[in-house]
C-alpha atoms as a PDB file:
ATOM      1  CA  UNK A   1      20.553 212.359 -72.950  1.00  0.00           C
ATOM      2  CA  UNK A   2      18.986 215.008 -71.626  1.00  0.00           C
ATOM      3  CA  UNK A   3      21.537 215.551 -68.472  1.00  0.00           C
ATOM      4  CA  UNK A   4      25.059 215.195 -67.422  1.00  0.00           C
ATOM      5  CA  UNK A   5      26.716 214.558 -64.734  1.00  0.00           C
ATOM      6  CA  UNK A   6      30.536 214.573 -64.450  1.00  0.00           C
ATOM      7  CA  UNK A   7      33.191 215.059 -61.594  1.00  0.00           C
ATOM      8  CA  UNK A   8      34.711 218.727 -60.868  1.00  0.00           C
ATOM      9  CA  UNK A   9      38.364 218.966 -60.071  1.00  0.00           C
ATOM     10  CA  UNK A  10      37.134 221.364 -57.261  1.00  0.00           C
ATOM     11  CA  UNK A  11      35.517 218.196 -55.538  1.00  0.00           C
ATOM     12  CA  UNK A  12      31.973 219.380 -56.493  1.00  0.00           C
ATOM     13  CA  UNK A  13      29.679 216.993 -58.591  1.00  0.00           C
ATOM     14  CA  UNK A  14      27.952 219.319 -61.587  1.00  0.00           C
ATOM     15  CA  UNK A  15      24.769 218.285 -63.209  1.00  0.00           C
ATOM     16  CA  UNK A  16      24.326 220.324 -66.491  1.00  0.00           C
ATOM     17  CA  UNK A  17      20.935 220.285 -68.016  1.00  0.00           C
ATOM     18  CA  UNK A  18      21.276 219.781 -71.779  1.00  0.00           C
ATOM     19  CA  UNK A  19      18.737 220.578 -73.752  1.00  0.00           C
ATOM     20  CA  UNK A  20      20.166 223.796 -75.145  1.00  0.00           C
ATOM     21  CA  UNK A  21      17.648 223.717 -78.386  1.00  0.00           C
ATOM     22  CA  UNK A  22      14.826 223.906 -76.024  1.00  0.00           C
ATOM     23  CA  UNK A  23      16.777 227.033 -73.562  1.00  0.00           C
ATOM     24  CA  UNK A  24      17.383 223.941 -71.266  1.00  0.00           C
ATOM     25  CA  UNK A  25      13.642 223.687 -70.118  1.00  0.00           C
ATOM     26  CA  UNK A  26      12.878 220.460 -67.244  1.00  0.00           C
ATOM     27  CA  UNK A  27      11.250 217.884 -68.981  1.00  0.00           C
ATOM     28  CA  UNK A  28      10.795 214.408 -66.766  1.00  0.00           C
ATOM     29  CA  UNK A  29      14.334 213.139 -67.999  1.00  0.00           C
ATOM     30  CA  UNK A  30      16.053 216.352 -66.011  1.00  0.00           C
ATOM     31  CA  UNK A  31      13.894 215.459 -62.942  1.00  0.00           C
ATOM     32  CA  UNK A  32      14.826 211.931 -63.126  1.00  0.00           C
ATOM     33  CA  UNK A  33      18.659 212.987 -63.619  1.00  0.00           C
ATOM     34  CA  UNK A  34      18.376 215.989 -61.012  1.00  0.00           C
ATOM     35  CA  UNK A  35      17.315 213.618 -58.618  1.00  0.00           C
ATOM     36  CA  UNK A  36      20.264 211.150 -59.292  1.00  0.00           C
ATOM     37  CA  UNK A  37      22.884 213.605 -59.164  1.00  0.00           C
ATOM     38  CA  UNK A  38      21.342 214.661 -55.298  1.00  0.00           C
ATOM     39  CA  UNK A  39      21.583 210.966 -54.347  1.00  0.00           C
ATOM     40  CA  UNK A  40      25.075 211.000 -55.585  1.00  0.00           C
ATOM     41  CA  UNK A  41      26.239 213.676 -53.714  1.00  0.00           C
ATOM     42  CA  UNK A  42      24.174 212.405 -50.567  1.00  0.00           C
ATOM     43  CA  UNK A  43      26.121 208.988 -51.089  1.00  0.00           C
ATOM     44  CA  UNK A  44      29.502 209.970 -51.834  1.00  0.00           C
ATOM     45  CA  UNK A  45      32.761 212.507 -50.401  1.00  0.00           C
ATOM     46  CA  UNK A  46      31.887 215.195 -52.661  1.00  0.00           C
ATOM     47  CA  UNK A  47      32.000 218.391 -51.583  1.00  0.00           C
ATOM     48  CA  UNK A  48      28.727 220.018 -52.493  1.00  0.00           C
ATOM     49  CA  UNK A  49      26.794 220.132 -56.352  1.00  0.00           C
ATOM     50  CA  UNK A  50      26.919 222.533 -58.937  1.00  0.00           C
ATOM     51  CA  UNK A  51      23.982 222.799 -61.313  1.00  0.00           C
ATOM     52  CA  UNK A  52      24.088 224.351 -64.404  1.00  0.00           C
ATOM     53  CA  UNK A  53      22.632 224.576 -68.055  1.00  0.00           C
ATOM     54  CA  UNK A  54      24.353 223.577 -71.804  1.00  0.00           C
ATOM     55  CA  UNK A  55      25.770 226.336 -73.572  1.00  0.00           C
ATOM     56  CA  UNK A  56      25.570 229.880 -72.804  1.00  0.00           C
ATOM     57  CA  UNK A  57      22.258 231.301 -73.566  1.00  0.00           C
ATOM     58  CA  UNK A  58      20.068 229.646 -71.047  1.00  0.00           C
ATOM     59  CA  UNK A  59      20.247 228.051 -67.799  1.00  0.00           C
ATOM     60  CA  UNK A  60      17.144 226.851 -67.685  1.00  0.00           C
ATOM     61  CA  UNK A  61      14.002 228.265 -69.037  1.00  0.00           C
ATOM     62  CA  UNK A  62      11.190 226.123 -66.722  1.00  0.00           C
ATOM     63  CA  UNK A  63       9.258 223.246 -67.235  1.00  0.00           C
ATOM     64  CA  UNK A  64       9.078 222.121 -71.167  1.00  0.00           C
ATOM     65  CA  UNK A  65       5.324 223.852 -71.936  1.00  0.00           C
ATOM     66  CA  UNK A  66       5.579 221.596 -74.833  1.00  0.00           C
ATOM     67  CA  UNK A  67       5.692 218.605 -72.434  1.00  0.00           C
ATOM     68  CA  UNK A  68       3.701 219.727 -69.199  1.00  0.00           C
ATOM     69  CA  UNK A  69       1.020 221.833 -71.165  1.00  0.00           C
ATOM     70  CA  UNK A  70      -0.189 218.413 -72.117  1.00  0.00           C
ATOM     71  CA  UNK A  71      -1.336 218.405 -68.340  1.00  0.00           C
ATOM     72  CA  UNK A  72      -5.493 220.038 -68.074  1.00  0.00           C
ATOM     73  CA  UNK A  73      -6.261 218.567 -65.081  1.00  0.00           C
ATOM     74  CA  UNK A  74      -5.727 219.712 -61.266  1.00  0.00           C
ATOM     75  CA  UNK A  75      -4.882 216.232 -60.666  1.00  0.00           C
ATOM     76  CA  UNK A  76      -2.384 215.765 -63.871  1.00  0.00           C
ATOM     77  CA  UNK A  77      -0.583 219.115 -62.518  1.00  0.00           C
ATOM     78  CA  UNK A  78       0.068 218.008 -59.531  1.00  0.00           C
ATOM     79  CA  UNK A  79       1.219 214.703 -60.260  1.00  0.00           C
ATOM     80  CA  UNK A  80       4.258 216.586 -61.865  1.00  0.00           C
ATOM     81  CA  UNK A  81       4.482 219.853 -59.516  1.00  0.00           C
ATOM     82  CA  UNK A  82       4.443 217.655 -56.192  1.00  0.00           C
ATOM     83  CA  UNK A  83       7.558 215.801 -57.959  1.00  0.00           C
ATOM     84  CA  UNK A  84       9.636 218.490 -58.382  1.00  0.00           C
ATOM     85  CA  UNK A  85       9.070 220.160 -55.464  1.00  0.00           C
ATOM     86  CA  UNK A  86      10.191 217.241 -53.816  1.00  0.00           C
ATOM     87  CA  UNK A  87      13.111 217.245 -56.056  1.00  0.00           C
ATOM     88  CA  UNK A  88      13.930 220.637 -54.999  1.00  0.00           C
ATOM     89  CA  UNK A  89      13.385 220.659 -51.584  1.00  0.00           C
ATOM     90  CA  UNK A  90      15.846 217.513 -51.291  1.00  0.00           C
ATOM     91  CA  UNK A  91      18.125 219.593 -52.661  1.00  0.00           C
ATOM     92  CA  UNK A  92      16.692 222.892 -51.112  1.00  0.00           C
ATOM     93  CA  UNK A  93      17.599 220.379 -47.453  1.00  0.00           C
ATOM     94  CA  UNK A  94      21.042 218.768 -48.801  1.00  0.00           C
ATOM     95  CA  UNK A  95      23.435 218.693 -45.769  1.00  0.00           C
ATOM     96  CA  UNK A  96      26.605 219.828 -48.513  1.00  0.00           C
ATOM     97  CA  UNK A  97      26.459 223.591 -50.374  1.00  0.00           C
ATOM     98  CA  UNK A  98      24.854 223.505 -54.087  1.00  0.00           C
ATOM     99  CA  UNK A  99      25.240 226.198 -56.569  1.00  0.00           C
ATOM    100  CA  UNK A 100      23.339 227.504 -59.198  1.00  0.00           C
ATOM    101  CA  UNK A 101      26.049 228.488 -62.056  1.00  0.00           C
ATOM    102  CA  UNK A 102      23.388 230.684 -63.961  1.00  0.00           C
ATOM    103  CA  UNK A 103      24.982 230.998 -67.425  1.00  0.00           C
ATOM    104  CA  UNK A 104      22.407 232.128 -69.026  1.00  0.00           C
ATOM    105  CA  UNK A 105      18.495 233.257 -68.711  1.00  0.00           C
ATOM    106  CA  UNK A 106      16.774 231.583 -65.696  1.00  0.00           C
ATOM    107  CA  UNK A 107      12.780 232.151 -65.890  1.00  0.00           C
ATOM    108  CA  UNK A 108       9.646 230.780 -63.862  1.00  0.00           C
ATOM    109  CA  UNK A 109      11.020 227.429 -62.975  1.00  0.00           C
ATOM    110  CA  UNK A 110      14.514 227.556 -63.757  1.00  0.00           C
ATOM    111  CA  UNK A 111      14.740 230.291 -60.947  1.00  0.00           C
ATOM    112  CA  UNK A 112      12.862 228.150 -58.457  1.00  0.00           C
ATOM    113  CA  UNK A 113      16.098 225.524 -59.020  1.00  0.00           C
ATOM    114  CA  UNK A 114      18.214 228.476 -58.524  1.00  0.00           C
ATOM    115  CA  UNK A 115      16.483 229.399 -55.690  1.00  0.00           C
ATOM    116  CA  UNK A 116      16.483 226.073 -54.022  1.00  0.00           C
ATOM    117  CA  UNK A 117      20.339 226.042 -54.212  1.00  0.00           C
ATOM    118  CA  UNK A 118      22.637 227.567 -51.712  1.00  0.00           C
ATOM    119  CA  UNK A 119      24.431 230.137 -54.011  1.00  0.00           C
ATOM    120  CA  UNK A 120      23.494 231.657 -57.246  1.00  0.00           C
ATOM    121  CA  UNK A 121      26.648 232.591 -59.626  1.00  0.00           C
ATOM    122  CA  UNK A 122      25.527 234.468 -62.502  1.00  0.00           C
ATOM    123  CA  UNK A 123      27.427 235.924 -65.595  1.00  0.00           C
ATOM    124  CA  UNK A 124      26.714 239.692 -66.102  1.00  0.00           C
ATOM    125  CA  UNK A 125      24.726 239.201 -69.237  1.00  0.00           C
ATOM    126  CA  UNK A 126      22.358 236.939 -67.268  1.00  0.00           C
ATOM    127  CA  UNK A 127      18.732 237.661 -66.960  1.00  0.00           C
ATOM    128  CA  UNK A 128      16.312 236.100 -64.597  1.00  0.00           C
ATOM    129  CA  UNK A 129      12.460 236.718 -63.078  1.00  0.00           C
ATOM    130  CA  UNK A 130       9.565 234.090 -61.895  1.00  0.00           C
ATOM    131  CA  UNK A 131       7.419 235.248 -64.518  1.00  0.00           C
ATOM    132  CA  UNK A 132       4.460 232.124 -63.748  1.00  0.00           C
ATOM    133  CA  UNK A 133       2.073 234.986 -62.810  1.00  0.00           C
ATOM    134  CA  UNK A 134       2.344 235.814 -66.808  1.00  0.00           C
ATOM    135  CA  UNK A 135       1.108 232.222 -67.289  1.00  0.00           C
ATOM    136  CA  UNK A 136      -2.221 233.159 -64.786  1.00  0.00           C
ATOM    137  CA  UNK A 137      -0.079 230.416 -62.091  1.00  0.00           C
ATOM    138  CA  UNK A 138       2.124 231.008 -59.263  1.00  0.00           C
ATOM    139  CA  UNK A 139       5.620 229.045 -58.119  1.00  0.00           C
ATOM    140  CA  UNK A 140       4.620 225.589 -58.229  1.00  0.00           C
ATOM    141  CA  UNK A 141       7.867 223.818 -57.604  1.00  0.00           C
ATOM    142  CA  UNK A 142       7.864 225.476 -53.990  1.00  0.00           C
ATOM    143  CA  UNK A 143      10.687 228.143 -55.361  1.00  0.00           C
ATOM    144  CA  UNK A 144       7.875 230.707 -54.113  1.00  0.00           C
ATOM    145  CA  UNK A 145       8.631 228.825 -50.024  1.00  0.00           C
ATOM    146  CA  UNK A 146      11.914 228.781 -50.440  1.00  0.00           C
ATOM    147  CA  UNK A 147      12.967 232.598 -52.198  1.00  0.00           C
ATOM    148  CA  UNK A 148      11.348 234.116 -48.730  1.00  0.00           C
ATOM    149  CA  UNK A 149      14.079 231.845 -47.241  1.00  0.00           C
ATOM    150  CA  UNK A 150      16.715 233.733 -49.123  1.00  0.00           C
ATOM    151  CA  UNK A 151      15.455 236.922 -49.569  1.00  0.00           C
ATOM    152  CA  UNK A 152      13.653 239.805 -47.298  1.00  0.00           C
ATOM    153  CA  UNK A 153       9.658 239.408 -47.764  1.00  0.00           C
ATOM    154  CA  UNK A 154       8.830 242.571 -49.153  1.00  0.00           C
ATOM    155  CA  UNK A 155      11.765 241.865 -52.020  1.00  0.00           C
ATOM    156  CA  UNK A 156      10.351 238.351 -52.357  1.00  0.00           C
ATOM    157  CA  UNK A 157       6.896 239.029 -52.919  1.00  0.00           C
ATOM    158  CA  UNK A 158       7.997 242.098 -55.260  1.00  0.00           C
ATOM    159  CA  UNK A 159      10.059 239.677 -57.026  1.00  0.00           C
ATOM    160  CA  UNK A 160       7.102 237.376 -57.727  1.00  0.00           C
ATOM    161  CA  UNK A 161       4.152 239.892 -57.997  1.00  0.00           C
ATOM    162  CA  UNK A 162       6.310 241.705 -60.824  1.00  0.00           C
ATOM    163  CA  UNK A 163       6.460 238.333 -62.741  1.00  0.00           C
ATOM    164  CA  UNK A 164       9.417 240.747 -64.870  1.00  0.00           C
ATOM    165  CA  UNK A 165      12.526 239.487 -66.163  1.00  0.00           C
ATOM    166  CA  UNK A 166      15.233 241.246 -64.307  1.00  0.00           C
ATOM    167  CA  UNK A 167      19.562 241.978 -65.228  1.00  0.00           C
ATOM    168  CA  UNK A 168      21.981 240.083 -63.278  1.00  0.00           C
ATOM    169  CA  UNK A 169      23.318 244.020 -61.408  1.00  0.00           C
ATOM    170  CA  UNK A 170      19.641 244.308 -60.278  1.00  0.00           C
ATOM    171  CA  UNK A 171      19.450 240.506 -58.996  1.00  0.00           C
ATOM    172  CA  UNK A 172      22.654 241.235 -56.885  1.00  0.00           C
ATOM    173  CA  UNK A 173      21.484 244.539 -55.547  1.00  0.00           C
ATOM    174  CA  UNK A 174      18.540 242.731 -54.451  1.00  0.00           C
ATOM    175  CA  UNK A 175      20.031 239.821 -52.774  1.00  0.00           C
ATOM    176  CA  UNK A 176      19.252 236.952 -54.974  1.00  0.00           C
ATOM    177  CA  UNK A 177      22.468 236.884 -57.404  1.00  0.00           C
ATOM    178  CA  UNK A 178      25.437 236.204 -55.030  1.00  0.00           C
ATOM    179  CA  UNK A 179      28.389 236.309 -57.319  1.00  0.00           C
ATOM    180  CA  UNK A 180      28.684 237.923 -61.054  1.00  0.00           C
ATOM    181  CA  UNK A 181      31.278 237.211 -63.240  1.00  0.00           C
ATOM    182  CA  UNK A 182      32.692 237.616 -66.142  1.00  0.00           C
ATOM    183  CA  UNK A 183      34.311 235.119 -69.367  1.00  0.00           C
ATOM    184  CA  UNK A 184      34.173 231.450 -69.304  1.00  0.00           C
ATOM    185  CA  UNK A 185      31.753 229.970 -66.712  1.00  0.00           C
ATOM    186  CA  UNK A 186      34.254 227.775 -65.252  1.00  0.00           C
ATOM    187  CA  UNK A 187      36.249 230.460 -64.332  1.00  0.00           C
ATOM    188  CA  UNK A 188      33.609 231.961 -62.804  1.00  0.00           C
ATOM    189  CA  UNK A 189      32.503 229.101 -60.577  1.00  0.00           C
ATOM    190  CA  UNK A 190      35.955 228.821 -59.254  1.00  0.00           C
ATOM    191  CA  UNK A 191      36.139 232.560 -58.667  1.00  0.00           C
ATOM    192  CA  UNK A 192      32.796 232.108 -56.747  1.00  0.00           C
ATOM    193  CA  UNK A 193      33.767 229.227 -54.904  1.00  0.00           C
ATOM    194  CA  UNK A 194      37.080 230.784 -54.010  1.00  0.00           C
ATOM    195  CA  UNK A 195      38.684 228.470 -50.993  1.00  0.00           C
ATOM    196  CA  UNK A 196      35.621 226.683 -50.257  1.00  0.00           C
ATOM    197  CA  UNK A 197      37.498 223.509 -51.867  1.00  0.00           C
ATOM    198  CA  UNK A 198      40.260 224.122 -49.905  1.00  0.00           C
ATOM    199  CA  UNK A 199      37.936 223.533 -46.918  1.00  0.00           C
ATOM    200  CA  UNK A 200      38.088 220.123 -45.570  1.00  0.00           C
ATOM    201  CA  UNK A 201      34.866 218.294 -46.606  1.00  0.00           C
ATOM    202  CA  UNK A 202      33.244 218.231 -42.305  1.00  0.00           C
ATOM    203  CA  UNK A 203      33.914 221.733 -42.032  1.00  0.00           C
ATOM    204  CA  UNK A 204      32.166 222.798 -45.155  1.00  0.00           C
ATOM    205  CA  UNK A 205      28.974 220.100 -43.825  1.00  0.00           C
ATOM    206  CA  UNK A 206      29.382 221.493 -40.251  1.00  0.00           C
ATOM    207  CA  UNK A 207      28.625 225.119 -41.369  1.00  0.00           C
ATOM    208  CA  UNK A 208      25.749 224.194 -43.638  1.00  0.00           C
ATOM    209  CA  UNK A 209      24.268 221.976 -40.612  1.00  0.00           C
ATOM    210  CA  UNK A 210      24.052 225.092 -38.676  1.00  0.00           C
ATOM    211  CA  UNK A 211      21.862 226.820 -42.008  1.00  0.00           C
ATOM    212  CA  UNK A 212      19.973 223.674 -41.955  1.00  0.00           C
ATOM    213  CA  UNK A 213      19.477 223.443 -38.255  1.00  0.00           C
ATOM    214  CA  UNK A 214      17.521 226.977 -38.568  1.00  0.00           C
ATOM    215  CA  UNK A 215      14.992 225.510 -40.457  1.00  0.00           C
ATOM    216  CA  UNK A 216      11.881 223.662 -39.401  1.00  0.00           C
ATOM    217  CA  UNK A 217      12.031 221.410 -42.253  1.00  0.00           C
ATOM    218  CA  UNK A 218       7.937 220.009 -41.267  1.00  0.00           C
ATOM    219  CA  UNK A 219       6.915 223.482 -41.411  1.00  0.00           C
ATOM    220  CA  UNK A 220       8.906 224.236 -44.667  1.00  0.00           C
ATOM    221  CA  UNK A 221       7.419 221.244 -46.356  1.00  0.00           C
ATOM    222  CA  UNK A 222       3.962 222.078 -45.441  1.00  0.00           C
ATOM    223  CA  UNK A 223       4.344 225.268 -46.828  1.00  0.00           C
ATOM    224  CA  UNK A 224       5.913 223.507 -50.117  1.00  0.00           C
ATOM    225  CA  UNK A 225       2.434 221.355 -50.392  1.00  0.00           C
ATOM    226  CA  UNK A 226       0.297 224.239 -50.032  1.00  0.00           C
ATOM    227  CA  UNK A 227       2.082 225.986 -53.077  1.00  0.00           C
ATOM    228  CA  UNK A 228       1.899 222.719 -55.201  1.00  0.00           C
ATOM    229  CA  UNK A 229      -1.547 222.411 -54.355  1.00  0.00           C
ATOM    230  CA  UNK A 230      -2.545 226.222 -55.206  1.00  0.00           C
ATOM    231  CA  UNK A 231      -0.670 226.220 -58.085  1.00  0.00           C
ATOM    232  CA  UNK A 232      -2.551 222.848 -58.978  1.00  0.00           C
ATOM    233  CA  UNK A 233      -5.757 224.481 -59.131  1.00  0.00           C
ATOM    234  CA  UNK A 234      -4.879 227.295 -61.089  1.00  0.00           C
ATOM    235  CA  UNK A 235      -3.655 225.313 -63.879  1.00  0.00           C
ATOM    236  CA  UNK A 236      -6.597 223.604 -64.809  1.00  0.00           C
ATOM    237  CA  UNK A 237      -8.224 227.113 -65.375  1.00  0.00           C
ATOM    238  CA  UNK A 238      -9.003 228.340 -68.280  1.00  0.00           C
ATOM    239  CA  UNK A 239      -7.297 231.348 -68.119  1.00  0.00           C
ATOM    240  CA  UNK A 240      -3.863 229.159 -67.452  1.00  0.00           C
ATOM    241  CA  UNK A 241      -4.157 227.643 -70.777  1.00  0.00           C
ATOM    242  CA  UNK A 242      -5.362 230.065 -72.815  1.00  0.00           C
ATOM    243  CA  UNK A 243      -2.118 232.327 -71.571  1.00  0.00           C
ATOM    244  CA  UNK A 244      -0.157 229.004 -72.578  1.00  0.00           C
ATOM    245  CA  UNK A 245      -1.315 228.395 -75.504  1.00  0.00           C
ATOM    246  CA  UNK A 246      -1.040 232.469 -76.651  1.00  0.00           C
ATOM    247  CA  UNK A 247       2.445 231.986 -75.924  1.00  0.00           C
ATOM    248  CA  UNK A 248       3.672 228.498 -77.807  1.00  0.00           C
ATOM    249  CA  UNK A 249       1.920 230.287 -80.353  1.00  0.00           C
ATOM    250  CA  UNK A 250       3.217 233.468 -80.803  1.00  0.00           C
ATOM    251  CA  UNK A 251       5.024 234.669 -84.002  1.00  0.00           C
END
């Protein structure tokens, strides 16, 4: 199984992507369980979702290139960018608080989940960038919408021009880590969370109605297309695959 779900104490639902031998990269399985565990917590009293990877090296590393790079065409790429964005903007839109428990490195896609969450929790040693522009692509799971939702524009666009891996002190100086911790990474989500559990469940939906009430969610979703799209046509260039294939292949 390439997922987990299971039940917090704290009231939260946690999906934990596990594929730790390939640094937790999305393959279709972890969209298929991503999207179940959003449903869930649509469905049911939780509280909110916490997403998170196996292990401690990785949180999640993007989409499987050893999967998706099987993908030439504009038409294949968008097939599977247009269904994680959707993915991610459900849970970018999810009327309950999500966090991202970063426990490890979070690159390309794996910040673009992060980014569509509510909160990011990172451990100190944690590393993150949206390096896709290394790849000759841009954000193509609308992370690239949705981080000039979280962050000011010029930081945003630094963030993604740079495609550079950053520290977690740097992320939180520049407003996309909210909480660093230290030790176990349990006891770091529940230092993060604080009282929120304590909160009763219409007060914690109440507040995030008024974040999601700010929103034009038509305009946000066009905007979400348009990346899918543009990043559809720059991975059936040559210069996309020739970066990919540079990398799987490195020594």
């Amino acid at each position: 199984m390439a997922y987990e779900i299971i039940d917090l104490k704290e009231g939260f639902l946690q999906f934990i992507i596990k594929r730790n031998e390939r640094r937790n990269a999305v393959n279709f399985e972890v969209m298929d369980g991503l999207q179940k565990a959003i449903d869930t917590v649509k469905k049911t009293n939780h509280l909110g979702l916490v997403i998170t990877g196996e292990g401690d090296k990785a949180f999640c590393s993007g989409g499987d290139l050893s999967v998706f790079h099987k993908l030439k065409t504009e038409e294949e790429a968008y097939a599977m960018l247009s269904r994680m964005a959707n993915i991610l903007f459900d849970l970018f839109m999810l009327p309950k608080p999500t966090v991202a428990l970063l426990n490890g490195i979070a690159i390309g896609g794996g910040c673009e989940i992060a980014t569509a969450c509510d909160f990011r929790f990172a451990h100190s040693n944690v590393k993150a960038g949206f390096v896709q522009g290394n790849l000759a692509i841009t954000t193509g799971w609308g992370g690239g919408t949705m981080l000039f939702e979280r962050m000011s524009n010029s930081q945003a666009l630094s963030m993604l021009m740079k495609a550079k891996i950053y520290e977690a002190l740097e992320l939180k100086e520049m407003g996309f880590i909210d909480f660093i911790y230290e030790g176990c990474h349990s006891e770091g989500l529940l230092a993060g969370l604080e009282t929120i559990p304590a909160m009763e469940t219409n007060v914690i939906q109440a507040y995030k109605q008024i974040v999601l009430s700010r929103r034009d969610e038509f305009q946000l979703k066009e905007q979400v297309e348009r990346e899918v799209r543009q990043c559809s046509v720059l991975w059936e260039k040559e210069a996309h695959h020739e970066k990919v294939n540079r990398f799987l292949n490195r020594k």
